[in-house]
N, C-alpha and C. Protein backbone atom coordinates (compact mmCIF):
# COMPACT_ATOMS: atom_id res chain seq x y z
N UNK A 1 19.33 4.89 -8.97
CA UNK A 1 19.88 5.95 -9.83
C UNK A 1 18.79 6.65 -10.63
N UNK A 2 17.81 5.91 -11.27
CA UNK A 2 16.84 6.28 -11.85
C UNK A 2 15.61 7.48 -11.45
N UNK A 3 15.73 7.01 -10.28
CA UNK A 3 14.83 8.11 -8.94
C UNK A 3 15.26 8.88 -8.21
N UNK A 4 17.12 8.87 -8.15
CA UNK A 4 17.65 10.01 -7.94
C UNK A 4 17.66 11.20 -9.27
N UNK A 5 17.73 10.48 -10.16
CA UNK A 5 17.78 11.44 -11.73
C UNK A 5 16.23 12.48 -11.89
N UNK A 6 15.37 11.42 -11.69
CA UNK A 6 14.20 12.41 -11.37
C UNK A 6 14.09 12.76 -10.17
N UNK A 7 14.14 12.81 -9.12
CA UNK A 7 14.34 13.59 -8.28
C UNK A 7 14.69 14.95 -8.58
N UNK A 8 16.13 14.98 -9.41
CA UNK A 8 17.05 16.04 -9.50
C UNK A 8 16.38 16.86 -10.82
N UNK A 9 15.50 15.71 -11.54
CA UNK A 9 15.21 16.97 -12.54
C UNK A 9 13.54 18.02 -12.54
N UNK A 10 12.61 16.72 -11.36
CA UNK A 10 11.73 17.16 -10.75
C UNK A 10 11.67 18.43 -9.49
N UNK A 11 11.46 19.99 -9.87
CA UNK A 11 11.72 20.74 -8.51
C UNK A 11 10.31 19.90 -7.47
N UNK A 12 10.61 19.07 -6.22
CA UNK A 12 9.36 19.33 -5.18
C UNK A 12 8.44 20.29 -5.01
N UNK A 13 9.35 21.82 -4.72
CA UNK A 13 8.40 22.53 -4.37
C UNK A 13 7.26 22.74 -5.27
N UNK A 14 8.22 22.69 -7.02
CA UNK A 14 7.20 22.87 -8.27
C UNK A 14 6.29 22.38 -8.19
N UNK A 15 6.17 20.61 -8.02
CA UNK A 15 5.16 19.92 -7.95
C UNK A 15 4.55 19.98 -7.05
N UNK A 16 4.39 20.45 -5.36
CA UNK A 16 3.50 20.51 -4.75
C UNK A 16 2.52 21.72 -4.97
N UNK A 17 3.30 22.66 -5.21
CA UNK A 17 2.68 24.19 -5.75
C UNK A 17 1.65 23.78 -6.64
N UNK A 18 2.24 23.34 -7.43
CA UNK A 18 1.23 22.78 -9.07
C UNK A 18 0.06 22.29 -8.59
N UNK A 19 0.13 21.06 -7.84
CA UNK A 19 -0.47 19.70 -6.66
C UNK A 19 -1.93 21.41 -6.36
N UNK A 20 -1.02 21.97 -4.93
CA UNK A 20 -2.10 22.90 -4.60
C UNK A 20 -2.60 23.66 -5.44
N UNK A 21 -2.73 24.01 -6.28
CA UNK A 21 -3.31 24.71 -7.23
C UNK A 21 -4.16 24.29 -8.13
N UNK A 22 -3.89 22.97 -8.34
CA UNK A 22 -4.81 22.38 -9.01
C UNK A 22 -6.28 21.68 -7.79
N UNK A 23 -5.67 21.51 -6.57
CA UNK A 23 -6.84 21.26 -5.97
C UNK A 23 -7.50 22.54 -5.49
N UNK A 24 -7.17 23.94 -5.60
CA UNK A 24 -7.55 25.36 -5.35
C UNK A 24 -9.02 25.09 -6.68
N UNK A 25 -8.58 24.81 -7.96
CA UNK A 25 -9.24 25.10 -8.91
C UNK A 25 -10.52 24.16 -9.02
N UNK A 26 -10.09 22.89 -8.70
CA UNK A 26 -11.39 22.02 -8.61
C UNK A 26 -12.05 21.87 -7.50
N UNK A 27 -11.57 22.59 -6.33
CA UNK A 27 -12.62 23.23 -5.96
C UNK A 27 -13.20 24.34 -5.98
N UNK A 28 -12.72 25.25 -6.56
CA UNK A 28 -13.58 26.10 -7.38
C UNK A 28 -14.60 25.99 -8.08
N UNK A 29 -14.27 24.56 -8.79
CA UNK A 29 -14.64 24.33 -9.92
C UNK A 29 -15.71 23.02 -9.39
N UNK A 30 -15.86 22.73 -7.87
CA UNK A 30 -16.60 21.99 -8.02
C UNK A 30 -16.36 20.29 -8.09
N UNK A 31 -15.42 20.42 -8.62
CA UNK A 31 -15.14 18.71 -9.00
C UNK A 31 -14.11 18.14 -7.84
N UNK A 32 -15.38 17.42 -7.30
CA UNK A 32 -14.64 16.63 -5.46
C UNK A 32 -13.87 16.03 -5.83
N UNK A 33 -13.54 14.60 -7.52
CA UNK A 33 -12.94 14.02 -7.63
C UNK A 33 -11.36 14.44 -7.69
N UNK A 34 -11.68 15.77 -8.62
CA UNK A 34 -9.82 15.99 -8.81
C UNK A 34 -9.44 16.51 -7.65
N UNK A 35 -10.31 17.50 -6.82
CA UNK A 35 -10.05 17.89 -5.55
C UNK A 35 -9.13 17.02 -4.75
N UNK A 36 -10.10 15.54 -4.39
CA UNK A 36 -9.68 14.57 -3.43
C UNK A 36 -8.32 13.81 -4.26
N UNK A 37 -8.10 13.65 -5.67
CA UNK A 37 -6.81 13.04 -6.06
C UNK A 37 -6.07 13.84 -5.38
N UNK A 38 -5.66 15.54 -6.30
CA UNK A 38 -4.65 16.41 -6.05
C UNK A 38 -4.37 16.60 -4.72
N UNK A 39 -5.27 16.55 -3.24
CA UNK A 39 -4.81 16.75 -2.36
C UNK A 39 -4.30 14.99 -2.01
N UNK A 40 -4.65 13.94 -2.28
CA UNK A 40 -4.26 12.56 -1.49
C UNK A 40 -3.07 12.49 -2.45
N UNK A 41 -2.65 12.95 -3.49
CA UNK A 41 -1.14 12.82 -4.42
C UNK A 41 0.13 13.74 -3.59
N UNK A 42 -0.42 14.83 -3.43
CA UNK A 42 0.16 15.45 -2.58
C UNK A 42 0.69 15.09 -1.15
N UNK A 43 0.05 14.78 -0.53
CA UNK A 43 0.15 14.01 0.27
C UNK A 43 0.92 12.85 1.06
N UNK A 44 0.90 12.27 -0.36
CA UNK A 44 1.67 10.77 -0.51
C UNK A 44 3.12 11.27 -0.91
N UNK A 45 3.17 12.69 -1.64
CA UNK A 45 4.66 12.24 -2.33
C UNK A 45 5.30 13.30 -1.12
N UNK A 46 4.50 14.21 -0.58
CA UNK A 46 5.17 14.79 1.15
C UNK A 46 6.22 13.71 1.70
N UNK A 47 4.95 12.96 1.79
CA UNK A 47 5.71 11.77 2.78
C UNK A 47 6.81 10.88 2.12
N UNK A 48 6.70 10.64 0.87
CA UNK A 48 7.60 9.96 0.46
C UNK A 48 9.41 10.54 0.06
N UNK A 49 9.17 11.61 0.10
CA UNK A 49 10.36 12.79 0.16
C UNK A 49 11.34 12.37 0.95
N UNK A 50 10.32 12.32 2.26
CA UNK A 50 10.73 12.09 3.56
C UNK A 50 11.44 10.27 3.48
N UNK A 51 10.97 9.42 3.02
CA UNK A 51 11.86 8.46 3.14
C UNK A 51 11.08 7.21 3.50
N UNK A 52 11.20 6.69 3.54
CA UNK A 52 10.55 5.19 3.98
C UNK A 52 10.93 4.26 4.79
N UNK A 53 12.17 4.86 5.94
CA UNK A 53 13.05 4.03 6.50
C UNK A 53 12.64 3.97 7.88
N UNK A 54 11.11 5.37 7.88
CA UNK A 54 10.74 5.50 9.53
C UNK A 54 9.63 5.06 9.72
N UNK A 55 9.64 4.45 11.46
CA UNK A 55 8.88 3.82 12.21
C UNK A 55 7.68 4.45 12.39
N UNK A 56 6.29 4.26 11.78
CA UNK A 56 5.19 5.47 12.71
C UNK A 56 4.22 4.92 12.58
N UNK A 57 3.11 5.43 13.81
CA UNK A 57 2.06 4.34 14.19
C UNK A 57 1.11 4.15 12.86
N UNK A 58 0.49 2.83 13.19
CA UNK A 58 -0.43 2.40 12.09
C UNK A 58 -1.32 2.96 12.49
N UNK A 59 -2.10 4.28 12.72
CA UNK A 59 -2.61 4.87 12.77
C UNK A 59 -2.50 6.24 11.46
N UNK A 60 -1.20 6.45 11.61
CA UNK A 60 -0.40 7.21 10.64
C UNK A 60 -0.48 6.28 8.61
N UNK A 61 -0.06 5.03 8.89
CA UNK A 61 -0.17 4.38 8.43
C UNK A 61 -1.33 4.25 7.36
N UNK A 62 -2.55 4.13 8.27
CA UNK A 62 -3.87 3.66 7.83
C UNK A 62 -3.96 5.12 7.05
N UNK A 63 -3.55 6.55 7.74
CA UNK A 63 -4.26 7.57 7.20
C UNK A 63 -3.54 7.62 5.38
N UNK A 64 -2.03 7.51 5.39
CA UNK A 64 -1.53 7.48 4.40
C UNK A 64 -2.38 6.51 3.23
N UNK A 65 -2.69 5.16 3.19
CA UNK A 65 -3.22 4.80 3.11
C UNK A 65 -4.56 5.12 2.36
N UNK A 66 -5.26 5.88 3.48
CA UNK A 66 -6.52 6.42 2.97
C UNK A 66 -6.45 7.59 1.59
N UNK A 67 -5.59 8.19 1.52
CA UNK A 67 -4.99 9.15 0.82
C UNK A 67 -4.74 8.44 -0.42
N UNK A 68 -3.95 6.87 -0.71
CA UNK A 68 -4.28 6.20 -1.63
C UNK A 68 -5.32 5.77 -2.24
N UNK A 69 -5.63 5.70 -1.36
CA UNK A 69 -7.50 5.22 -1.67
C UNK A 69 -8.26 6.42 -2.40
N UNK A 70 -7.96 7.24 -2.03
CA UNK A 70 -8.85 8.60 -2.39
C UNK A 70 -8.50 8.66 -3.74
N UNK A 71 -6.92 8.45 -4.22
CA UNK A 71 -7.28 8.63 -5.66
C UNK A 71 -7.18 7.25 -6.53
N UNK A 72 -7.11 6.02 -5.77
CA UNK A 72 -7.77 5.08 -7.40
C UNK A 72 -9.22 4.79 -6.49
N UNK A 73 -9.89 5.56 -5.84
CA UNK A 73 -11.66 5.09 -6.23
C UNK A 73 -12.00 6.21 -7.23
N UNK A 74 -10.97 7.26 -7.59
CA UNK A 74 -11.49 7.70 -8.73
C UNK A 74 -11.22 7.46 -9.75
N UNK A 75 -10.15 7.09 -9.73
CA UNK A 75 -9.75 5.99 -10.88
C UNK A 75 -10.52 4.90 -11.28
N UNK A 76 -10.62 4.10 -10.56
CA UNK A 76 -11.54 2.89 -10.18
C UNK A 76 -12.96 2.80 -10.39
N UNK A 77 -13.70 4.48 -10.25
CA UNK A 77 -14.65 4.35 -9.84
C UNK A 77 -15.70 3.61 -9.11
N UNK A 78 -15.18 3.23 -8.01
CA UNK A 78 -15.88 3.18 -7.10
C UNK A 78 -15.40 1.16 -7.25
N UNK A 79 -14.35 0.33 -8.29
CA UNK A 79 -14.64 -0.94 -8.62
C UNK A 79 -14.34 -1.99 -7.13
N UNK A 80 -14.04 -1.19 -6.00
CA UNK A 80 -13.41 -1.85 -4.80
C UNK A 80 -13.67 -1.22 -4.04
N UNK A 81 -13.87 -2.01 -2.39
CA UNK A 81 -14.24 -1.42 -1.41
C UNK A 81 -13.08 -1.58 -0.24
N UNK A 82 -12.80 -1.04 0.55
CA UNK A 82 -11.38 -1.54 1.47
C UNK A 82 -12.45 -1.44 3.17
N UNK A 83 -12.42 -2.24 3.29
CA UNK A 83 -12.49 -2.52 5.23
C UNK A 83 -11.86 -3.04 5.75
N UNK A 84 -11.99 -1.91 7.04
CA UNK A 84 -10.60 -2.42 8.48
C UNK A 84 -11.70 -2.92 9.52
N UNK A 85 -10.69 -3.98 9.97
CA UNK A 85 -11.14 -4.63 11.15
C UNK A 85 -9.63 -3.97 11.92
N UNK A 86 -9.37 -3.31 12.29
CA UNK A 86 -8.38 -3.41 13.34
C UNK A 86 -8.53 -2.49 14.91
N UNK A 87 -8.79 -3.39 16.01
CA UNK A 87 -8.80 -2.68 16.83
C UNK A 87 -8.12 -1.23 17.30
N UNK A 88 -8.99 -0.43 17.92
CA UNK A 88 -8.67 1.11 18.18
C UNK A 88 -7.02 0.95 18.97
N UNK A 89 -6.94 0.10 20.17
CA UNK A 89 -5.46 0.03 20.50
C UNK A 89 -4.89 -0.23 19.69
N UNK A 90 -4.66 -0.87 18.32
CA UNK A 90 -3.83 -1.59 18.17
C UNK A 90 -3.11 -0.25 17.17
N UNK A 91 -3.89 1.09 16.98
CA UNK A 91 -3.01 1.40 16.23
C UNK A 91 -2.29 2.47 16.72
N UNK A 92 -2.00 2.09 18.07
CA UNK A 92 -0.75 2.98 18.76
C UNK A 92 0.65 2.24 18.28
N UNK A 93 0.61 0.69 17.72
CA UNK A 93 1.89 0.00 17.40
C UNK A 93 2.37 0.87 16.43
N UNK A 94 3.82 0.39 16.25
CA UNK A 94 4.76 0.97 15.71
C UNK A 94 4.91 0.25 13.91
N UNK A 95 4.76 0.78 13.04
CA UNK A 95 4.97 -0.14 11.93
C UNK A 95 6.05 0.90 10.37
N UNK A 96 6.96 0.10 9.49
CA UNK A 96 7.91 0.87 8.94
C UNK A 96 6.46 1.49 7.68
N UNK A 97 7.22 2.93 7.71
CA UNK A 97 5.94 3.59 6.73
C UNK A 97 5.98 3.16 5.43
N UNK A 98 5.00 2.87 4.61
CA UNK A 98 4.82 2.34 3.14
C UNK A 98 4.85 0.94 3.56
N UNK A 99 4.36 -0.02 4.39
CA UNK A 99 4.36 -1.30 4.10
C UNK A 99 3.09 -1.36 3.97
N UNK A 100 2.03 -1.24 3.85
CA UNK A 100 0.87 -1.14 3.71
C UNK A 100 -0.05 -0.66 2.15
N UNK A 101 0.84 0.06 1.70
CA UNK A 101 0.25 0.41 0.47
C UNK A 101 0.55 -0.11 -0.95
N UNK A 102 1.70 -0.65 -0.58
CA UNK A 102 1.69 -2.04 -1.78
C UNK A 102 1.38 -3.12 -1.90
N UNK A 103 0.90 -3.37 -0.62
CA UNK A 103 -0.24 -4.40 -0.77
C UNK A 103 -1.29 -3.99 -0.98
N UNK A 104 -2.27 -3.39 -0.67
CA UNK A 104 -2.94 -2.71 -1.51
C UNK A 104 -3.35 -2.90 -3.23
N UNK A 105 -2.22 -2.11 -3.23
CA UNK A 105 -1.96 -1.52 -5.20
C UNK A 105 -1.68 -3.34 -5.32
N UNK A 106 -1.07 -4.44 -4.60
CA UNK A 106 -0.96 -5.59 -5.64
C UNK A 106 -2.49 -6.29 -5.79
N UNK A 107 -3.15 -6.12 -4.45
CA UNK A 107 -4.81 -6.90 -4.25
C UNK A 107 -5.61 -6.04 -5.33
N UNK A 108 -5.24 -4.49 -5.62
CA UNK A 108 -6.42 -4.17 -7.10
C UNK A 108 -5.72 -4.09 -8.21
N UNK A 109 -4.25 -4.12 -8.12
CA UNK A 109 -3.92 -4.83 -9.85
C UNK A 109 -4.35 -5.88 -10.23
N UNK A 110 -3.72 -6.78 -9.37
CA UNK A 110 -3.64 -8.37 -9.31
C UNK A 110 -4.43 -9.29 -8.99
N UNK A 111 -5.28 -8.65 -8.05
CA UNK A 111 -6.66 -9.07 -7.58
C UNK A 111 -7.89 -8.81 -7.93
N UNK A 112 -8.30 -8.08 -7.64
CA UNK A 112 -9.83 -7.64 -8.15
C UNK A 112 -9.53 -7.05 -9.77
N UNK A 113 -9.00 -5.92 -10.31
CA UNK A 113 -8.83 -5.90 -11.43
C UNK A 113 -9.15 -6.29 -12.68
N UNK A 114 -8.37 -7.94 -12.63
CA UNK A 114 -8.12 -8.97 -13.42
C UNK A 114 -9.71 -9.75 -13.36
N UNK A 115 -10.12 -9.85 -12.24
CA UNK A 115 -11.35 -10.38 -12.11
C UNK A 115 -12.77 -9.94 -13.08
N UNK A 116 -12.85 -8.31 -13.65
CA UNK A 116 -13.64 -7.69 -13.74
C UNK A 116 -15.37 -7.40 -13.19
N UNK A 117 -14.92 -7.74 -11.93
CA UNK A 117 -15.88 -7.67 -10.98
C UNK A 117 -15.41 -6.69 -9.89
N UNK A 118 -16.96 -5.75 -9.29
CA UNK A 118 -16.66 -5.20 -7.30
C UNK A 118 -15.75 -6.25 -6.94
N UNK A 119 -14.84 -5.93 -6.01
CA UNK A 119 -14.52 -6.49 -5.02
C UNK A 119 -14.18 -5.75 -3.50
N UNK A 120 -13.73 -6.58 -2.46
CA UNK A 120 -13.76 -5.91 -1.57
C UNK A 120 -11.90 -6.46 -0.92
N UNK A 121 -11.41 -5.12 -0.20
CA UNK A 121 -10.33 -5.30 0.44
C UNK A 121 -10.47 -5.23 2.09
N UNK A 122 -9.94 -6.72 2.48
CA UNK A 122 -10.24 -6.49 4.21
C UNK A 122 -8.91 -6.11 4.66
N UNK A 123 -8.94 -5.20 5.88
CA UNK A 123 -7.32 -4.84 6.39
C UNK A 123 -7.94 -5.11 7.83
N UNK A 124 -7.17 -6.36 7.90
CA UNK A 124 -6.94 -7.06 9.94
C UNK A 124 -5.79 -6.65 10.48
N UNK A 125 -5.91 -6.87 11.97
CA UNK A 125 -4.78 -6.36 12.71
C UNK A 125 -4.89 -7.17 14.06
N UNK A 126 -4.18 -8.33 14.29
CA UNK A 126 -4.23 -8.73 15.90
C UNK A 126 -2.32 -8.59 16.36
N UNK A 127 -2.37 -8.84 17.87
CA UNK A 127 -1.50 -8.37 18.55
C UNK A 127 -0.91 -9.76 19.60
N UNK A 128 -0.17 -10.81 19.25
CA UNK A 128 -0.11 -12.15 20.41
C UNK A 128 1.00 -12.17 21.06
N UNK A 129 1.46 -12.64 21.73
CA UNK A 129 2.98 -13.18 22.00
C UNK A 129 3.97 -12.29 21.12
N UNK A 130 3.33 -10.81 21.67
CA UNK A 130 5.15 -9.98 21.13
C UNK A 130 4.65 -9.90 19.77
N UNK A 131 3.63 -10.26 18.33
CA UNK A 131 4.09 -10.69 17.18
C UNK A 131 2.65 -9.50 16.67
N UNK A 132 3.01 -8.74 16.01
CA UNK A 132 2.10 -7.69 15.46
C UNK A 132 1.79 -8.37 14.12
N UNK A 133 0.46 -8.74 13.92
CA UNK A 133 0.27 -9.51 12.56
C UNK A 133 -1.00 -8.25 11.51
N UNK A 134 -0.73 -7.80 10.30
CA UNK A 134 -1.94 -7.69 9.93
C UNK A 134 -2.00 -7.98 8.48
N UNK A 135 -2.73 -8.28 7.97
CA UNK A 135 -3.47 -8.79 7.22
C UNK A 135 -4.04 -8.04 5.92
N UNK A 136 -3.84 -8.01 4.81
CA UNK A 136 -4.83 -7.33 3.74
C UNK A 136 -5.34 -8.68 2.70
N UNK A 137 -6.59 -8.57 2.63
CA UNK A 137 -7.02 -9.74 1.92
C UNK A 137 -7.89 -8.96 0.88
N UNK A 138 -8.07 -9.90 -0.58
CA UNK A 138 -8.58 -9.50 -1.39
C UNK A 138 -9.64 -11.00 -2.19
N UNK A 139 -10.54 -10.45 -2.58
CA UNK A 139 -11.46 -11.64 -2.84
C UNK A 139 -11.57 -11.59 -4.58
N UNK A 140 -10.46 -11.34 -5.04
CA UNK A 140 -10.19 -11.22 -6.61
C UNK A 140 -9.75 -12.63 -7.37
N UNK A 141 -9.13 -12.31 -7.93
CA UNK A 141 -8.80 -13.60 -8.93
C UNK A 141 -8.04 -14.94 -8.07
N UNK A 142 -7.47 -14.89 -7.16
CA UNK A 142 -6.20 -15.41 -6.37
C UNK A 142 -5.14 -15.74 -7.11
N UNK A 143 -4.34 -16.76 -6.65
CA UNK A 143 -3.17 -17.32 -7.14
C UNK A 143 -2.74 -18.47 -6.70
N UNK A 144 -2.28 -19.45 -7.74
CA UNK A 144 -2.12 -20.92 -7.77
C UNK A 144 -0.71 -21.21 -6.70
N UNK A 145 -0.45 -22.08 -6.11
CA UNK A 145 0.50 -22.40 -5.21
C UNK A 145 2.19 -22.03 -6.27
N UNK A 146 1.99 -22.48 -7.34
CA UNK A 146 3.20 -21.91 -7.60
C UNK A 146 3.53 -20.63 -8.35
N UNK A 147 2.14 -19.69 -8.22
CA UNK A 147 2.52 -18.50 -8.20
C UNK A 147 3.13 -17.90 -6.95
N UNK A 148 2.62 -18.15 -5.75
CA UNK A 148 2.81 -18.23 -4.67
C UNK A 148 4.86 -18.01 -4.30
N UNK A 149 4.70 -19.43 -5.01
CA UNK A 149 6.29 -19.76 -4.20
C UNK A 149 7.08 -18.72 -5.39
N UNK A 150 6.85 -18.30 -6.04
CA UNK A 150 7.66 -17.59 -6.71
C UNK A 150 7.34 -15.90 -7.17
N UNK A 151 6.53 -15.27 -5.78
CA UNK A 151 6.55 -14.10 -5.80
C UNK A 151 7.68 -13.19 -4.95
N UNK A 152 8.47 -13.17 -4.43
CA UNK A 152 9.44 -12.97 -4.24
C UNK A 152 10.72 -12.93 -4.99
N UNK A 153 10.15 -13.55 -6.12
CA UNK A 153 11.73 -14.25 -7.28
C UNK A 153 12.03 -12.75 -8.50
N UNK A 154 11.98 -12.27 -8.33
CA UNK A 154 12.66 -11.07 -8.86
C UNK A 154 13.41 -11.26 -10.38
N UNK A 155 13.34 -13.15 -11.17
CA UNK A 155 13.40 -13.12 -12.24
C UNK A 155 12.04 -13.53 -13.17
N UNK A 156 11.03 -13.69 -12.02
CA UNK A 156 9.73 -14.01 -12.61
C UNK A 156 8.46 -12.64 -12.48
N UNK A 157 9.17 -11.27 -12.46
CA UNK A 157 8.79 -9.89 -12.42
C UNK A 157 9.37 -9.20 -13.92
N UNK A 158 8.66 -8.54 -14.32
CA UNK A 158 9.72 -7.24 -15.50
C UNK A 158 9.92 -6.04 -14.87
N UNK A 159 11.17 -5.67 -15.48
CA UNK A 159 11.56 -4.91 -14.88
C UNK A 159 10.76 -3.36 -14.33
N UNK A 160 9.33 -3.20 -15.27
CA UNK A 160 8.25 -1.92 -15.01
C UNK A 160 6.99 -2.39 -13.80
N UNK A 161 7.45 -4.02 -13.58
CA UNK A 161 6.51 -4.34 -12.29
C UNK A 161 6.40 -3.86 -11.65
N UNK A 162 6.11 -2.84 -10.85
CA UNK A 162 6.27 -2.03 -9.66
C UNK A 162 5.95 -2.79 -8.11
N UNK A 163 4.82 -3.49 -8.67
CA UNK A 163 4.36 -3.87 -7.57
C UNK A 163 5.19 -5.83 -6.89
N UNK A 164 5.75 -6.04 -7.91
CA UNK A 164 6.43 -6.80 -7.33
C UNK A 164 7.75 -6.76 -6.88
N UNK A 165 8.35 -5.20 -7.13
CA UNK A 165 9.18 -4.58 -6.27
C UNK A 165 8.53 -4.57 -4.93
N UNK A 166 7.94 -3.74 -5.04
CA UNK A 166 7.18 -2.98 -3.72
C UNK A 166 6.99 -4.47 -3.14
N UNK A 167 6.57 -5.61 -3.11
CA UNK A 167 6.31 -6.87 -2.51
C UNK A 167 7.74 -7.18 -1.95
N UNK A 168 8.61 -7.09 -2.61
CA UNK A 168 9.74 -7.75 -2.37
C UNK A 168 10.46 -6.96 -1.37
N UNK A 169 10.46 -5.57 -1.16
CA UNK A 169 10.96 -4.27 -0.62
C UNK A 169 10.36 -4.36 0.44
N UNK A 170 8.70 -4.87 0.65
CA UNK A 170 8.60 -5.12 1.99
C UNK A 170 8.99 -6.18 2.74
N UNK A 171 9.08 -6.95 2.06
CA UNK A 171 10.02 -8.37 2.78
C UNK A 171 11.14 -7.89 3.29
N UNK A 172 12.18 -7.60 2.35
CA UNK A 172 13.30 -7.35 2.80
C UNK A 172 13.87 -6.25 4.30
N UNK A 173 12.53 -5.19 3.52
CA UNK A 173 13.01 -4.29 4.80
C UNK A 173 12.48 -4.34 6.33
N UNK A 174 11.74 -5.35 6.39
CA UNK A 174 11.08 -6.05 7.37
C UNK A 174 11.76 -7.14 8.30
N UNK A 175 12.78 -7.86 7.65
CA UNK A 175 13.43 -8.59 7.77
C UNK A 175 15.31 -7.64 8.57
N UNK A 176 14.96 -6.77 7.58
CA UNK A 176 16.49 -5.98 7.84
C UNK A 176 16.22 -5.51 9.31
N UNK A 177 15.13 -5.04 9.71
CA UNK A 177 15.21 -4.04 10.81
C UNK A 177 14.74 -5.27 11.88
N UNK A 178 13.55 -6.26 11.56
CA UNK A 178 13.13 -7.21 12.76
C UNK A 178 13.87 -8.11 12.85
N UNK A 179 14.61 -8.82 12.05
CA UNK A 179 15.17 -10.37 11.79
C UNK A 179 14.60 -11.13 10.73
N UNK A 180 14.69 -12.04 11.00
CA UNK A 180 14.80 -13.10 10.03
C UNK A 180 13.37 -14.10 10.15
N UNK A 181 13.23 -13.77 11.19
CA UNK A 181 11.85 -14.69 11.93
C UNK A 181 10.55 -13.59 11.20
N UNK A 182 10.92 -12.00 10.81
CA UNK A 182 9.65 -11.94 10.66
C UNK A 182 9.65 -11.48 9.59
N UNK A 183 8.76 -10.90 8.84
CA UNK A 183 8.53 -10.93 7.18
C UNK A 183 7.03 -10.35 6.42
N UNK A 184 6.53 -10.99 5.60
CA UNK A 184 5.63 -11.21 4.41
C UNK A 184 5.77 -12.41 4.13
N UNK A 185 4.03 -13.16 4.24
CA UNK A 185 3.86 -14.54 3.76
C UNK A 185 2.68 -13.87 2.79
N UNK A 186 2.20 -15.15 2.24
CA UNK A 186 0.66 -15.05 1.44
C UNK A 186 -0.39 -16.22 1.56
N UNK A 187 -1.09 -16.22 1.29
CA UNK A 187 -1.91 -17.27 1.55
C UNK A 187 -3.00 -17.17 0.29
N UNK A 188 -3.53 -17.85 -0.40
CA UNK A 188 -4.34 -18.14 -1.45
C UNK A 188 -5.14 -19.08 -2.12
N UNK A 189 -6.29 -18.88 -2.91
CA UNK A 189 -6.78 -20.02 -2.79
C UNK A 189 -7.67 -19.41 -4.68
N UNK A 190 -6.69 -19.97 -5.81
CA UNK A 190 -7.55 -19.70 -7.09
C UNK A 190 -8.99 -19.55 -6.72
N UNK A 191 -9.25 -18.30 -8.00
CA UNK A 191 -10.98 -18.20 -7.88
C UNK A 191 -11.62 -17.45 -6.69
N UNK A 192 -10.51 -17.40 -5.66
CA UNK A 192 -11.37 -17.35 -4.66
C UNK A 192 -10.85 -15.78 -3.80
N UNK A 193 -9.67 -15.89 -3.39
CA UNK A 193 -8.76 -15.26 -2.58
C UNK A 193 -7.34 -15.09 -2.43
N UNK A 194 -6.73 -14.10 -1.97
CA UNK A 194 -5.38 -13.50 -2.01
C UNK A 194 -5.36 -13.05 -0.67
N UNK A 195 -4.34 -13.43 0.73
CA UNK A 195 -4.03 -12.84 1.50
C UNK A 195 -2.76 -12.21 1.73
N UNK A 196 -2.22 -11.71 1.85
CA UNK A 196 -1.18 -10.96 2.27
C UNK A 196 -0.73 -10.88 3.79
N UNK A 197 0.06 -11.05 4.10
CA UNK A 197 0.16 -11.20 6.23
C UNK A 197 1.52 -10.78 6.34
N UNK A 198 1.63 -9.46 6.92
CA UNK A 198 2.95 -9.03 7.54
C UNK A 198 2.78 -9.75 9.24
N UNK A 199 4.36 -9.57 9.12
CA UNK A 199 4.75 -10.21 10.77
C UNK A 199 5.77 -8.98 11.10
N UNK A 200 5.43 -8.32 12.50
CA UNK A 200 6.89 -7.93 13.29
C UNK A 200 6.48 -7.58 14.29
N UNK A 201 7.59 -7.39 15.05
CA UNK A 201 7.20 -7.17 16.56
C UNK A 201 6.42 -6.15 16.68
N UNK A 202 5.68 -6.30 17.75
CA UNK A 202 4.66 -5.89 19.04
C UNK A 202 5.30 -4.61 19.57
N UNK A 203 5.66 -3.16 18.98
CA UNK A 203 5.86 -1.87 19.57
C UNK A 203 5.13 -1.04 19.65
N UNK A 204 5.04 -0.43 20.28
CA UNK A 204 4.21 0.72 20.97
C UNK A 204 5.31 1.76 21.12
């Protein structure tokens, strides 16, 4: 209800107009940073207009993605690095759009962030027996086993968490469209590391 209300009181077109215009001016003006936000904001909320319920290659994926990236390394300045290992085939597979970028946003809130150190984000991708797995890992603060078992728990979040929505939203909708067999796990190890591992089928 809350995001239909803004929706309705936000015009789109207003804000993309605004969006282009402001990246018209900084580059005018020279400044790559607001340039590269205003066009990767833009960008992101195109697509998000559109919905989050469709299938498109992780190729598509990764680019959206990159578009995030573009505006918290300016945010960030520069405090994180993101590398893909994922083979060139693999990103003809099929994957639901936005599962990828809240993991992300949880590995540099939650991860590196908190640490106050560089860190680096790895994004893997293998392909076995039917089971499309990939991977975002972060080498930030980690998390203790029973943070673990209770990230999913939706009474151990406040309600302005975003990102443990967005965690939970990919579970679920992962589950709704593949089954029950496939999902969001984590893997972790205090001090050290935070993995993140989606599972679903193998489409092309």
């Amino acid at each position: 209800m809350e995001i239909s209300m803004l929706q309705m009181q936000v015009n789109p077109h207003f804000l993309y107009n605004t969006l282009e215009s402001m990246h018209y001016l900084a580059e005018v003006q020279r400044n790559d940073g607001i340039a590269k936000m205003s066009r990767g904001l833009s960008t992101l909320l195109r697509n998000l207009a559109k919905g989050s319920s469709d299938r498109i290659l992780l190729r598509d994926e990764l680019s959206l993605l990159q578009d995030y990236d573009g505006i918290q390394q300016v945010r960030y300045m520069g405090m994180y690095e993101i590398t893909y290992r994922i083979p060139e085939e693999m990103k003809d597979y099929l994957i639901q759009k936005f599962t990828l970028q809240p993991l992300v946003e949880n590995a540099i809130f939650h991860g590196i962030e908190p640490s106050g150190r560089c860190g680096t984000i790895m994004i893997e991708a293998k392909a076995e027996n039917g089971v499309l797995e990939i991977s975002v890992t972060d080498d930030g603060v980690g998390m203790t086993e029973e943070e673990i078992a209770h990230i999913f728990d939706e009474r151990k979040h406040s309600k302005t968490d975003m990102t443990g929505v967005g965690v939970r939203n990919i579970n679920e909708r992962i589950r709704l469209v593949y089954g029950e067999e496939y999902g969001l796990s984590f893997e972790s190890v205090k001090g050290q590391y935070t993995k993140a591992i989606v599972r679903i089928r193998a489409e092309k």
